[in-house]
Protein backbone atom coordinates (compact mmCIF):
# COMPACT_ATOMS: atom_id res chain seq x y z
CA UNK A 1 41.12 154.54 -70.33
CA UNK A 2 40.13 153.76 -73.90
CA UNK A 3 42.52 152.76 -76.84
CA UNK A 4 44.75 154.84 -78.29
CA UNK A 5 45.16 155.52 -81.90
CA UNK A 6 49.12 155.28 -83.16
CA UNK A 7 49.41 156.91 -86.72
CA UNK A 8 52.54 154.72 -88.50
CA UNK A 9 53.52 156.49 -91.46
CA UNK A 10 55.47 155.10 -94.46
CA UNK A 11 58.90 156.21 -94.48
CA UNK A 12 61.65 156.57 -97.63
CA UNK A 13 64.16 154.51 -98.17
CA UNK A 14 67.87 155.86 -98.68
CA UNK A 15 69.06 155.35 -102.18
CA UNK A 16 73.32 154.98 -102.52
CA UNK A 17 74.29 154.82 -105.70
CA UNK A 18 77.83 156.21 -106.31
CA UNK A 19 79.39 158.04 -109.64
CA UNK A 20 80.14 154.94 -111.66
CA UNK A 21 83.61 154.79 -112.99
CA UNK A 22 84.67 155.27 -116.21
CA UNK A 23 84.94 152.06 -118.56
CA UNK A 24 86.84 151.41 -121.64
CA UNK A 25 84.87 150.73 -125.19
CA UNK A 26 83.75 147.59 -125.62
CA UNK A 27 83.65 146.17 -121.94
CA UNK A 28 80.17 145.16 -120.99
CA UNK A 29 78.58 147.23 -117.80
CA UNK A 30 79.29 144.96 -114.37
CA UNK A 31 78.00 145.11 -111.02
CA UNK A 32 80.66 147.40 -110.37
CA UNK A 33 78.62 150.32 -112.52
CA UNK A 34 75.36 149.07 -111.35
CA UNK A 35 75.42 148.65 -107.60
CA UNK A 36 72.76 151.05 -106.31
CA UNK A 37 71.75 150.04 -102.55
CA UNK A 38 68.65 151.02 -100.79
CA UNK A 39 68.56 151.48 -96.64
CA UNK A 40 66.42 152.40 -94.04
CA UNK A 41 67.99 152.72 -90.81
CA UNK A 42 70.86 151.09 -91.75
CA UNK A 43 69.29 148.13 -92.73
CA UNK A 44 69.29 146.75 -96.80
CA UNK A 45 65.82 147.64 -97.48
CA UNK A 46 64.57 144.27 -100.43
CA UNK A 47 64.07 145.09 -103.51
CA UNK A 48 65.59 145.09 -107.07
CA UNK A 49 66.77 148.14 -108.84
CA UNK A 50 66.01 148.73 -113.02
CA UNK A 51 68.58 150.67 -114.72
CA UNK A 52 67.43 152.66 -117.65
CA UNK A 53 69.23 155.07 -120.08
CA UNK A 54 68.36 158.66 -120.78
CA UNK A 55 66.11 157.26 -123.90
CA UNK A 56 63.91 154.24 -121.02
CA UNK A 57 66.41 151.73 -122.89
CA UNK A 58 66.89 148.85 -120.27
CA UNK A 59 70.51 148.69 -119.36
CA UNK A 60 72.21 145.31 -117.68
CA UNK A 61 75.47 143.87 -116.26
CA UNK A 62 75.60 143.05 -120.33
CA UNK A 63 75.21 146.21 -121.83
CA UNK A 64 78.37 146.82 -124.07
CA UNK A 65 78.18 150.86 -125.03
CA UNK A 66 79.93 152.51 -128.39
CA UNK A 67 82.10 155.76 -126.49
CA UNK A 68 80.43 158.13 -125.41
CA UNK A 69 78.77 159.53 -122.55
CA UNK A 70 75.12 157.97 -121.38
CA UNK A 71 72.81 159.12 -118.78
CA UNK A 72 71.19 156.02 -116.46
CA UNK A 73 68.73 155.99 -114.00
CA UNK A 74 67.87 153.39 -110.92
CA UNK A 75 64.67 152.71 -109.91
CA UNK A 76 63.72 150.77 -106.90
CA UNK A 77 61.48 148.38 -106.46
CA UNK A 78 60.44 147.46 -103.02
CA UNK A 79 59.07 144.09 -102.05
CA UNK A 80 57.55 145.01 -98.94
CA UNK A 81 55.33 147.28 -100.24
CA UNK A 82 53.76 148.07 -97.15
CA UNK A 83 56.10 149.69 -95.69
CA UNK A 84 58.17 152.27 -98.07
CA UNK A 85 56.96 155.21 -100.37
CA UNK A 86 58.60 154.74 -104.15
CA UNK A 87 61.49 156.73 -105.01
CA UNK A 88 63.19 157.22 -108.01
């Protein structure tokens, strides 16, 4: 019998990142607002996430906002590279 030929595909991590709350004006962001997790099997997958607003602006656990309302975005980055497609 000769050797057989196991395709392993890359898989997708899960991305959790709930609704962040409400803040009051003038209070800087926190890890409370920016605490999206990525999973795979219920395992942290490692990585860092990059928050962005609406407008690519970076956003941080500094970011102090005038009122209003703001669109953000997380994107994950993977270190094992090998292993996980890139989601958004």
């Amino acid at each position: 019998m000769g050797p057989f030929v196991i395709p392993v595909l890359k898989t997708i991590p899960t991305i959790t990142w709930s609704r962040p709350a409400n803040i009051t004006y003038g209070t800087a962001l926190s890890s409370i607002q920016l605490d999206a997790t990525a999973t795979f099997n219920g395992n942290m997958v490692p990585g860092t996430f990059a928050y962005t607003t609406e407008s690519e602006t970076p956003v941080t656990t500094r970011t102090v906002w005038g009122a209003g309302t703001y669109i953000l975005t997380a994107t994950f980055t993977q270190m094992i590279l090998t292993m996980f497609k890139v989601e958004q």
